[in-house]
N, C-alpha and C. Protein backbone atom coordinates (compact mmCIF):
# COMPACT_ATOMS: atom_id res chain seq x y z
N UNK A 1 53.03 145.40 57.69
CA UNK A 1 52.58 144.06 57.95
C UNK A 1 53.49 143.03 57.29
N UNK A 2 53.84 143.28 56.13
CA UNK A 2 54.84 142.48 55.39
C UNK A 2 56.00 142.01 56.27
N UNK A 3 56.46 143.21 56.38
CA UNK A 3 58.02 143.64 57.12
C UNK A 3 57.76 142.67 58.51
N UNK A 4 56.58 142.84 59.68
CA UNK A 4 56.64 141.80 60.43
C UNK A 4 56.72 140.11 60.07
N UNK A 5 56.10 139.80 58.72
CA UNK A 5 55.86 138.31 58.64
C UNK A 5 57.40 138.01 58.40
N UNK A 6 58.06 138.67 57.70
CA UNK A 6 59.71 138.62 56.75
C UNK A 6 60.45 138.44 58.46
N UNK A 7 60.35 139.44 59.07
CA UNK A 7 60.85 139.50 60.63
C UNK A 7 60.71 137.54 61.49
N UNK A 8 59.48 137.40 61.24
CA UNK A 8 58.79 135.83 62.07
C UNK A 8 59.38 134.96 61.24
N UNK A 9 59.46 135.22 60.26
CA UNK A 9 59.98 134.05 59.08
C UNK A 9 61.57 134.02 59.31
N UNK A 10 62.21 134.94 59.13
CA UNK A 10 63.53 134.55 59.57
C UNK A 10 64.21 134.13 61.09
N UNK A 11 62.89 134.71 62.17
CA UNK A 11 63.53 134.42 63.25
C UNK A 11 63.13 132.72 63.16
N UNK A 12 62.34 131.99 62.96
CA UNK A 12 61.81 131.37 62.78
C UNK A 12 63.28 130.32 61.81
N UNK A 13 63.08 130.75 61.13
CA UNK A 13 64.78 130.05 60.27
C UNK A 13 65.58 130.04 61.34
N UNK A 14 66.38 131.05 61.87
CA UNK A 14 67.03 131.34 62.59
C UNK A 14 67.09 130.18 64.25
N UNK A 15 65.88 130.16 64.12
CA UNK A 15 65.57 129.16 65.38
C UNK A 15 66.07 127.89 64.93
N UNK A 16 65.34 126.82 64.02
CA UNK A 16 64.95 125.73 63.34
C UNK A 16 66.75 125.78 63.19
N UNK A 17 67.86 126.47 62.37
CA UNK A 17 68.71 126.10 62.59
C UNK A 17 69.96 126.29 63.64
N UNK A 18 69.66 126.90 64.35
CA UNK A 18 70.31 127.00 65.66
C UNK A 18 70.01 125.37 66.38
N UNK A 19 68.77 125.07 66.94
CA UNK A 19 68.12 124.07 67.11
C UNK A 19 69.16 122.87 66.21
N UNK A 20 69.39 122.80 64.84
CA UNK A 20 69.89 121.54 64.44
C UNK A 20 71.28 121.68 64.91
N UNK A 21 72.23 123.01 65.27
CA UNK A 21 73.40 122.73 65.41
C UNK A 21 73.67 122.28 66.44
N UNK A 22 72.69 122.71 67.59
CA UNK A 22 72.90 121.73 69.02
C UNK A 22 72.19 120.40 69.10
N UNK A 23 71.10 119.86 68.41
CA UNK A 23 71.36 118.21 67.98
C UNK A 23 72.42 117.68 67.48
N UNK A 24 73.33 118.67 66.22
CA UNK A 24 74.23 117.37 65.59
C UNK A 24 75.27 117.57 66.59
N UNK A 25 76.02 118.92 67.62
CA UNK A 25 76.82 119.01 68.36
C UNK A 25 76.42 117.92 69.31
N UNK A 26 75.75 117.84 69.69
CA UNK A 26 75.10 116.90 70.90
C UNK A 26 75.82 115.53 70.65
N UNK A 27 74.85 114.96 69.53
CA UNK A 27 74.86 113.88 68.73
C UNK A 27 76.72 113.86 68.60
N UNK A 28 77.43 114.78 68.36
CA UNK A 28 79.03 114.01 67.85
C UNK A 28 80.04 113.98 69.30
N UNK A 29 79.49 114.69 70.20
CA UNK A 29 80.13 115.07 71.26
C UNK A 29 80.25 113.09 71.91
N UNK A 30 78.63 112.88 72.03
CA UNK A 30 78.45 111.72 72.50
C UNK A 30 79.36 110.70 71.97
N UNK A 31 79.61 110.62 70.56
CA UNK A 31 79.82 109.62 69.78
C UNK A 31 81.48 109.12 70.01
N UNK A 32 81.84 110.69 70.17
CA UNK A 32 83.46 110.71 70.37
C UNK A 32 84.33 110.96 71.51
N UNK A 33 83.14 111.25 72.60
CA UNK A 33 83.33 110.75 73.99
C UNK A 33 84.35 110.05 74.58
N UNK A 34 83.90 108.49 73.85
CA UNK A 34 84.36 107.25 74.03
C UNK A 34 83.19 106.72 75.06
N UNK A 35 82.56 106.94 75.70
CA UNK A 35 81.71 106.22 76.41
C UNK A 35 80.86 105.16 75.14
N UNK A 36 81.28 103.94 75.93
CA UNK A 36 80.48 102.70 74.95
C UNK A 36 79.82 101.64 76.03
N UNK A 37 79.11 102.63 77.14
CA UNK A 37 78.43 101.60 77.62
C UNK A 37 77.01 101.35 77.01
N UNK A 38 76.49 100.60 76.91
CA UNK A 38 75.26 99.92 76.43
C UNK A 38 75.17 100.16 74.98
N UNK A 39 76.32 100.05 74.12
CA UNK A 39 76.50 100.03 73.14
C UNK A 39 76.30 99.34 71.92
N UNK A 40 77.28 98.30 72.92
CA UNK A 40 78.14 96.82 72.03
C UNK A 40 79.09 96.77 71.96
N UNK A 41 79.91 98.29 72.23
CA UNK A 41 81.29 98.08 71.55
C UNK A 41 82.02 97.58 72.46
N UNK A 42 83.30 97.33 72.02
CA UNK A 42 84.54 96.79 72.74
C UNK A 42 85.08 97.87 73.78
N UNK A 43 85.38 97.28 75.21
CA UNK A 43 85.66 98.52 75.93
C UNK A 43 87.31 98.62 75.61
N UNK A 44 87.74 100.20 76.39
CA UNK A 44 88.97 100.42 76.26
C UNK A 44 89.80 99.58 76.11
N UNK A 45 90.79 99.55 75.20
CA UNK A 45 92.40 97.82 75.21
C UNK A 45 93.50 98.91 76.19
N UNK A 46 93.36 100.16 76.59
CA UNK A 46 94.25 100.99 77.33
C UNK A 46 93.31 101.71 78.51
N UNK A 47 94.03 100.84 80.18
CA UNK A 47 93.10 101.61 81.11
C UNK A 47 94.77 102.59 82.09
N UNK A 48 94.40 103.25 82.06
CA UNK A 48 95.18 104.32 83.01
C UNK A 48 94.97 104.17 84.61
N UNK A 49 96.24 103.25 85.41
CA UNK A 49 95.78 102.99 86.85
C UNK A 49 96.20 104.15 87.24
N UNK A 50 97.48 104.74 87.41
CA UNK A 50 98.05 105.90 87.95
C UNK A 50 98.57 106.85 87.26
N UNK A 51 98.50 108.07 87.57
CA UNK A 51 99.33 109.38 86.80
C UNK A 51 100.13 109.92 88.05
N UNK A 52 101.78 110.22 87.92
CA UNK A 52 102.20 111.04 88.99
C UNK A 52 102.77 112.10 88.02
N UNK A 53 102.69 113.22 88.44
CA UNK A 53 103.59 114.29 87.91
C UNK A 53 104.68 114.31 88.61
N UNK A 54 106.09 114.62 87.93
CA UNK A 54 107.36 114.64 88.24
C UNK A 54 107.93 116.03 88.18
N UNK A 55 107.36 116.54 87.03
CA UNK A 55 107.93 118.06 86.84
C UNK A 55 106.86 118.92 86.14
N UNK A 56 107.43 119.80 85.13
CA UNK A 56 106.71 121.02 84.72
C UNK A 56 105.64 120.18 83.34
N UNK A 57 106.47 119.29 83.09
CA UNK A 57 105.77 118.95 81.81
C UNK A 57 106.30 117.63 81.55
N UNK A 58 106.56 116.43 82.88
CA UNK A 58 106.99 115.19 82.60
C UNK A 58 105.57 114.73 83.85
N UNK A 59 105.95 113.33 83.44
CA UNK A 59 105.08 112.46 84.98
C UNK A 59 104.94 110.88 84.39
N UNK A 60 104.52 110.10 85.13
CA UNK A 60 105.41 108.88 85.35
C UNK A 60 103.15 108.46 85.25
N UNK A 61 103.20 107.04 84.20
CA UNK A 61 101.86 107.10 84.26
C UNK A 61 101.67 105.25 84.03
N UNK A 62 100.48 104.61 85.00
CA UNK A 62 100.91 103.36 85.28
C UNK A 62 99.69 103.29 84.21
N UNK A 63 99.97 102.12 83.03
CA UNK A 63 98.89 101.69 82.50
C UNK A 63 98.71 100.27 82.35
N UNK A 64 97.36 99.61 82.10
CA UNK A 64 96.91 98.18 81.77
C UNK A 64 97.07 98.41 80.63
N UNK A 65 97.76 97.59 79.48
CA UNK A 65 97.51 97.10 78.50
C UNK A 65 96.91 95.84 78.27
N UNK A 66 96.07 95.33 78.14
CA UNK A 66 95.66 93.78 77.41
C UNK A 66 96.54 92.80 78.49
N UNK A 67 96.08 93.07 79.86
CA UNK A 67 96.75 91.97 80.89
C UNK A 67 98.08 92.45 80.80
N UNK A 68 98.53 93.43 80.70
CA UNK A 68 100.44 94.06 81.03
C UNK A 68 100.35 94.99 81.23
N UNK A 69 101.12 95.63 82.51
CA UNK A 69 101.38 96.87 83.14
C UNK A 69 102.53 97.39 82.75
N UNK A 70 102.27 98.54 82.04
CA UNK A 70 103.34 99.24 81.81
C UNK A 70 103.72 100.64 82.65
N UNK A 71 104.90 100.80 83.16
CA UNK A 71 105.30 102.19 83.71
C UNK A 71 105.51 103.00 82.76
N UNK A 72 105.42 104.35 82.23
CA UNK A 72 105.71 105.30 81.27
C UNK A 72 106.52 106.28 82.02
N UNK A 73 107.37 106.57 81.08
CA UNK A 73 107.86 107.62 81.59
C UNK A 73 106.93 108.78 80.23
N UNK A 74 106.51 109.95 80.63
CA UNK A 74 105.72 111.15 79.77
C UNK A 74 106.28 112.23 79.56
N UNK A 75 106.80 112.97 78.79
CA UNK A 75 107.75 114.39 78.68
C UNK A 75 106.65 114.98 77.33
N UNK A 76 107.19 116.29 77.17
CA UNK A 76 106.53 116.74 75.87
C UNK A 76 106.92 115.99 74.79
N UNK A 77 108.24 115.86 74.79
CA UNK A 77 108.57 115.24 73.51
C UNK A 77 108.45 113.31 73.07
N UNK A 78 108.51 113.04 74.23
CA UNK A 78 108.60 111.42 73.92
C UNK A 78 108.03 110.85 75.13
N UNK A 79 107.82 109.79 74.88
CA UNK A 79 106.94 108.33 75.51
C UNK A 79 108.24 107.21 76.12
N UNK A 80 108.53 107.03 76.90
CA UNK A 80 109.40 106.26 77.12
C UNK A 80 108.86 105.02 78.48
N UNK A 81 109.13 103.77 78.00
CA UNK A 81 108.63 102.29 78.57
C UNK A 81 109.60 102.90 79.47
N UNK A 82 109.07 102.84 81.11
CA UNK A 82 110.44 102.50 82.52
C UNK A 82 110.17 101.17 82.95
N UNK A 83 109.26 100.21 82.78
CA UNK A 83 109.18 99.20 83.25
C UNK A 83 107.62 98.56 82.72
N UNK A 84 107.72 97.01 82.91
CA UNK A 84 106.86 96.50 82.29
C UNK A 84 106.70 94.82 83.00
N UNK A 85 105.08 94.37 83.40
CA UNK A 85 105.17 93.11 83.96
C UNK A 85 103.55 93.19 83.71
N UNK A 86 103.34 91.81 84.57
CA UNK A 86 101.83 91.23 84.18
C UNK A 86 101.01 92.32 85.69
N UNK A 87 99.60 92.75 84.47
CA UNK A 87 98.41 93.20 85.63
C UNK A 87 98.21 92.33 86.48
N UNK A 88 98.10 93.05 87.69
CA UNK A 88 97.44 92.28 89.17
C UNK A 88 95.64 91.69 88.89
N UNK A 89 95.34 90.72 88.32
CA UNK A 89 94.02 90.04 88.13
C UNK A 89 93.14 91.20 88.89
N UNK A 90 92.12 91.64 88.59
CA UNK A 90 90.85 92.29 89.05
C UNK A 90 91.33 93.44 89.93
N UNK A 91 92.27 94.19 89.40
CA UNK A 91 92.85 95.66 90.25
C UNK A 91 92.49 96.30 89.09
N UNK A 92 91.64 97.24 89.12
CA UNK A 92 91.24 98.38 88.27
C UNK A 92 92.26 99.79 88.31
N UNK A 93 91.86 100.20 89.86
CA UNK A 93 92.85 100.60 90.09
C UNK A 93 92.70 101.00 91.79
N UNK A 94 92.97 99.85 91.95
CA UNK A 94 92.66 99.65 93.72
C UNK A 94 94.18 99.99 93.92
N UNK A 95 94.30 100.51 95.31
CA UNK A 95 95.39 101.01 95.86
C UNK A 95 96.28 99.86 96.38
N UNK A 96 95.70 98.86 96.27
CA UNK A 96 96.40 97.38 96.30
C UNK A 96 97.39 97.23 95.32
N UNK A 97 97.07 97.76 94.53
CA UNK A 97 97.95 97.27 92.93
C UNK A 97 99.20 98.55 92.90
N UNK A 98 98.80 99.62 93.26
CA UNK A 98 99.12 101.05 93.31
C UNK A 98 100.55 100.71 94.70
N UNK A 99 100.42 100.28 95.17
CA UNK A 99 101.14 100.32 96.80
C UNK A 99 102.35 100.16 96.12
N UNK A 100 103.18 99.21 95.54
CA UNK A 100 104.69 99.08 95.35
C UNK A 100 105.50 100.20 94.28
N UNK A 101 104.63 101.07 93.97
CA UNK A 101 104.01 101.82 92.99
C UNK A 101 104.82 103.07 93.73
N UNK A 102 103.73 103.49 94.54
CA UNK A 102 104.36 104.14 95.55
C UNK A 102 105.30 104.47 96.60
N UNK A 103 105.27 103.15 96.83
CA UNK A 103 106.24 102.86 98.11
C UNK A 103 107.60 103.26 97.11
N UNK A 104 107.70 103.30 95.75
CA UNK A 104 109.47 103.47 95.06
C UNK A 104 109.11 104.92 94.92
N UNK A 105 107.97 105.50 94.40
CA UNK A 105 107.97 106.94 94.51
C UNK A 105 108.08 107.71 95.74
N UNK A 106 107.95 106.84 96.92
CA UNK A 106 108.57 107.55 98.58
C UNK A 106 109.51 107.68 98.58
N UNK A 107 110.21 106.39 98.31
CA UNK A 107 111.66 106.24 98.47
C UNK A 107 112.19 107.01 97.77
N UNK A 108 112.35 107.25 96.13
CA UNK A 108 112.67 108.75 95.26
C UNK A 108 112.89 109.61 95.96
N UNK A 109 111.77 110.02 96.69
CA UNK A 109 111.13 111.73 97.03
C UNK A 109 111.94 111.84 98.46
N UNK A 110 112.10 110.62 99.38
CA UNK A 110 112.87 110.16 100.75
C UNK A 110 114.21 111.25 100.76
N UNK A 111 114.80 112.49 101.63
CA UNK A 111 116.01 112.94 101.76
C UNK A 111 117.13 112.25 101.96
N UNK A 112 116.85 110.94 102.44
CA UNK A 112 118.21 110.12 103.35
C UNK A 112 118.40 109.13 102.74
N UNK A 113 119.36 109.03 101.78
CA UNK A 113 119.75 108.48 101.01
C UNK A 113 119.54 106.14 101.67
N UNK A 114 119.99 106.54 102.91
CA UNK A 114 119.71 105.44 103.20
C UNK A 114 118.60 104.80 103.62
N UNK A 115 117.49 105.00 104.20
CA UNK A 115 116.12 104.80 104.13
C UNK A 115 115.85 104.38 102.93
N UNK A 116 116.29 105.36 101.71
CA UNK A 116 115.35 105.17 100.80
C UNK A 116 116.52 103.61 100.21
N UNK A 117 117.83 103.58 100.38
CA UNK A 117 118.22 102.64 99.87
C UNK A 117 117.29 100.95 100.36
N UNK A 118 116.79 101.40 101.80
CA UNK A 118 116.11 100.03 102.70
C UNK A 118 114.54 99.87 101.90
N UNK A 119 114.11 101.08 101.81
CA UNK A 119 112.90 100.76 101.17
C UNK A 119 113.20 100.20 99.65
N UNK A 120 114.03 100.11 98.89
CA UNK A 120 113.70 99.51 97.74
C UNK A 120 114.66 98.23 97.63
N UNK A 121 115.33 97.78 98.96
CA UNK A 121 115.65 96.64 98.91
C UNK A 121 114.71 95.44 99.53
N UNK A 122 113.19 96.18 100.00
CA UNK A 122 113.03 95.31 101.08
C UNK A 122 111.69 94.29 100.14
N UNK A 123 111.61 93.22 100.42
CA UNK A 123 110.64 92.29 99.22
C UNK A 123 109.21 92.99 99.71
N UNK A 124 108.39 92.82 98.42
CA UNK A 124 106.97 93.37 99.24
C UNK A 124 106.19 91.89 98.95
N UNK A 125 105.24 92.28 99.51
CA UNK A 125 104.51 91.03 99.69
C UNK A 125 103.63 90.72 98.66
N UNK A 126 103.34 91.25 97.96
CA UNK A 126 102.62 90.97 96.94
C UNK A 126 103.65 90.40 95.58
N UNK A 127 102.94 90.02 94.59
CA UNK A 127 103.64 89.27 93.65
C UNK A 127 103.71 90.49 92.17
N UNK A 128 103.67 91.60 92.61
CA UNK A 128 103.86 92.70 92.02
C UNK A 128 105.01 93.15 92.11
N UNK A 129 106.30 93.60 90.65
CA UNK A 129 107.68 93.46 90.74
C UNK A 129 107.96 95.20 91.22
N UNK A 130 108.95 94.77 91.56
CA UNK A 130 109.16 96.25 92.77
C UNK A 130 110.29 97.06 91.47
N UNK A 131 110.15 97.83 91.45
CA UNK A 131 110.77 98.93 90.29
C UNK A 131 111.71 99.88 90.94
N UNK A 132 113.32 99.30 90.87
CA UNK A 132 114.41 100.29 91.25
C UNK A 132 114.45 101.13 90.44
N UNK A 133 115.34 102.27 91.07
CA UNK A 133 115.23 103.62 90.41
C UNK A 133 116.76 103.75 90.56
N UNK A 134 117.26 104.24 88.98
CA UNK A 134 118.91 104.27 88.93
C UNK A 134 119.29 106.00 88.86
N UNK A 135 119.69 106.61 89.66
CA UNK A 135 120.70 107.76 90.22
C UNK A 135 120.39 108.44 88.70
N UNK A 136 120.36 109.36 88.50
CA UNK A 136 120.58 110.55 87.25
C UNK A 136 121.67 111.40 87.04
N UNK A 137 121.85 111.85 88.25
CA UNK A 137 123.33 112.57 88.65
C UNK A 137 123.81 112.05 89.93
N UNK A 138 125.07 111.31 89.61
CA UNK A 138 125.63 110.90 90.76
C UNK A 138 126.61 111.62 91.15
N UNK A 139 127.22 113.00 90.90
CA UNK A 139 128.09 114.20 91.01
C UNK A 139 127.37 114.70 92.08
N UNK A 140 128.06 115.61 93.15
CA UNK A 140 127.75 116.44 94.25
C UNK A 140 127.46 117.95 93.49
N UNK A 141 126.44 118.52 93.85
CA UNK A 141 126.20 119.39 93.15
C UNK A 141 127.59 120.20 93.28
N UNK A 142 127.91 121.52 92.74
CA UNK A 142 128.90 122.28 92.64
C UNK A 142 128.29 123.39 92.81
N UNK A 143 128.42 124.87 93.32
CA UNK A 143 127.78 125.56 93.49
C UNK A 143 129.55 126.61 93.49
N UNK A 144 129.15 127.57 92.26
CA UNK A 144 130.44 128.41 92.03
C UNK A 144 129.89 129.86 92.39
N UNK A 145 130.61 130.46 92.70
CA UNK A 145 130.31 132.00 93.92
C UNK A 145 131.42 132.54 93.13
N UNK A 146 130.98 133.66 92.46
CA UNK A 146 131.87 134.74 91.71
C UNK A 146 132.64 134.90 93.03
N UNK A 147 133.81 135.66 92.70
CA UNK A 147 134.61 136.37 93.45
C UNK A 147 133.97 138.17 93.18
N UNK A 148 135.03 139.04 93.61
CA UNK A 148 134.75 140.29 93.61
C UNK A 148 134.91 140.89 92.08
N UNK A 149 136.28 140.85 92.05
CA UNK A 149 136.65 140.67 90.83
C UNK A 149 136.07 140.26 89.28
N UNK A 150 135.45 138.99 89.56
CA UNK A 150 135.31 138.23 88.07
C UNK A 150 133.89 139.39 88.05
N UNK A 151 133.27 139.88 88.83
CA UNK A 151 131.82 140.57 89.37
C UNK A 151 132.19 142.09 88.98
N UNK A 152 133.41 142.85 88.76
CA UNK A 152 133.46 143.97 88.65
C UNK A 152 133.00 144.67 86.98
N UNK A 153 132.26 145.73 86.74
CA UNK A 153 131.68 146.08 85.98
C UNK A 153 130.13 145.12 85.25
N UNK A 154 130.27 144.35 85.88
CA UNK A 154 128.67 143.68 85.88
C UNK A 154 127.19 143.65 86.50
N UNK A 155 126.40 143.69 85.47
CA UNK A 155 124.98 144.12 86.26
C UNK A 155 124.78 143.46 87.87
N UNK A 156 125.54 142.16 87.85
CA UNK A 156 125.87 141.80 89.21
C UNK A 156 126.35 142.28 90.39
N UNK A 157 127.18 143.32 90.27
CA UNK A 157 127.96 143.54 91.20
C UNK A 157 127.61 144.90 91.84
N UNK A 158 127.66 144.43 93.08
CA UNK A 158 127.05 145.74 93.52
C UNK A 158 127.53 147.36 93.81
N UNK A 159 128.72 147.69 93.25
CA UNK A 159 129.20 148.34 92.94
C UNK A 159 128.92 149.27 91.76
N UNK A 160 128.92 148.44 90.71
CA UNK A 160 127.84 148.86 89.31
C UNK A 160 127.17 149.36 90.12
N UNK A 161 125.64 149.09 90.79
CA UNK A 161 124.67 150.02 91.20
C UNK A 161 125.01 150.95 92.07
N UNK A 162 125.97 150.95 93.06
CA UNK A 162 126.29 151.71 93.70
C UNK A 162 126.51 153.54 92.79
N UNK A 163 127.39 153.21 91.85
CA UNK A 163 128.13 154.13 90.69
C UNK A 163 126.98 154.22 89.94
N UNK A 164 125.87 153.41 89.86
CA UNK A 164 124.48 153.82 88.56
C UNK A 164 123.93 154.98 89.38
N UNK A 165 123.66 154.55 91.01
CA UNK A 165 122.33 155.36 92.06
C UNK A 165 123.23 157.32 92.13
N UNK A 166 124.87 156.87 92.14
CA UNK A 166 125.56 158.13 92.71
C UNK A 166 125.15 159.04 91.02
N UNK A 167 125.54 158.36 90.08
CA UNK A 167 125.28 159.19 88.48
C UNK A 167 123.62 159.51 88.57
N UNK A 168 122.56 158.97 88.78
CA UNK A 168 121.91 159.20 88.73
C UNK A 168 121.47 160.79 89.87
N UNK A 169 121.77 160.51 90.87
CA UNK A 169 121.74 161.81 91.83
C UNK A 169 122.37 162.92 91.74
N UNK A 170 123.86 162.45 90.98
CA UNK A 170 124.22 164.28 90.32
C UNK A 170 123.82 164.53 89.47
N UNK A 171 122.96 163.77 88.70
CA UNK A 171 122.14 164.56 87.77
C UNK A 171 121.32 164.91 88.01
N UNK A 172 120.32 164.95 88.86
CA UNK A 172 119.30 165.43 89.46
C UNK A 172 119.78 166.40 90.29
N UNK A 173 121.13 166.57 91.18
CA UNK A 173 121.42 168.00 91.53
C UNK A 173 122.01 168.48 90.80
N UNK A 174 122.66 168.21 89.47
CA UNK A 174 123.36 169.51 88.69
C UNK A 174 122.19 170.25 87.46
């Protein structure tokens, strides 16, 4: 009889604080959220209109600061300003504000060098500043093709395997 009350009594503990760790988890989750509606507090001074990814671990991210739009450039290692002008009044992040935005990320992504040169010369209509994009590599790629030669005795060359598959088969018939 003992042994059961000792049993109720600890499950009983056991409950009561399980129970407080998902109130105070609850309770800090909320707090650090950031949600501050019906609060009081001051809302965000940093709103995020656009994110594009560019690569494996870069991307290009449009933000409001305090009435100024900034372009970011994002990498693992660093934060870098690509451009900077005044927010479009009452664009949260309406595709209105977003359009000249895009229209330079078409032109980027565009194969034909000249299209894309027309799209970022052409004025847009809005009073939102249009953001050229300057060349990274202006070199023709180069693309070098071993010869036979520079290829002989290398895991490359297919000869090596040829001479690996024949060693391998007289050893299996001798």
């Amino acid at each position: 009889m003992d042994t059961l009350v000792v049993a109720l009594r600890v499950a009983l503990s056991l409950g009561v604080v399980l129970a407080l760790l998902w109130f105070v988890q609850r309770r800090v989750a909320k707090s650090t959220t950031g949600s501050s509606r019906g609060r009081g507090r001051r809302s965000a001074a940093v709103q995020v209109v656009a994110r594009q990814g560019i690569g494996g671990k870069a991307s290009v991210v449009v933000v409001d600061v305090e009435g100024e739009r900034l372009v970011l450039g994002v990498t693992e290692q660093q934060v870098a300003v690509l451009a900077s002008g005044t927010a479009a009044a009452g664009s949260d992040a309406g595709s209105d504000a977003i359009d000249p935005f895009r229209a330079v990320l078409a032109a980027q992504a565009a194969p034909s060098l000249p299209a894309a040169a027309q799209a970022l010369t052409e004025e847009p209509e809005s009073a939102a500043p249009v953001l050229r994009a300057r060349p990274r590599n202006r070199r023709a790629a180069h693309i070098a093709v071993p010869t036979q030669q520079q290829l002989q005795g290398s895991i490359l060359s297919a000869d090596t395997w040829r001479q690996a598959a024949a060693a391998v088969r007289a050893r299996r018939a001798g």
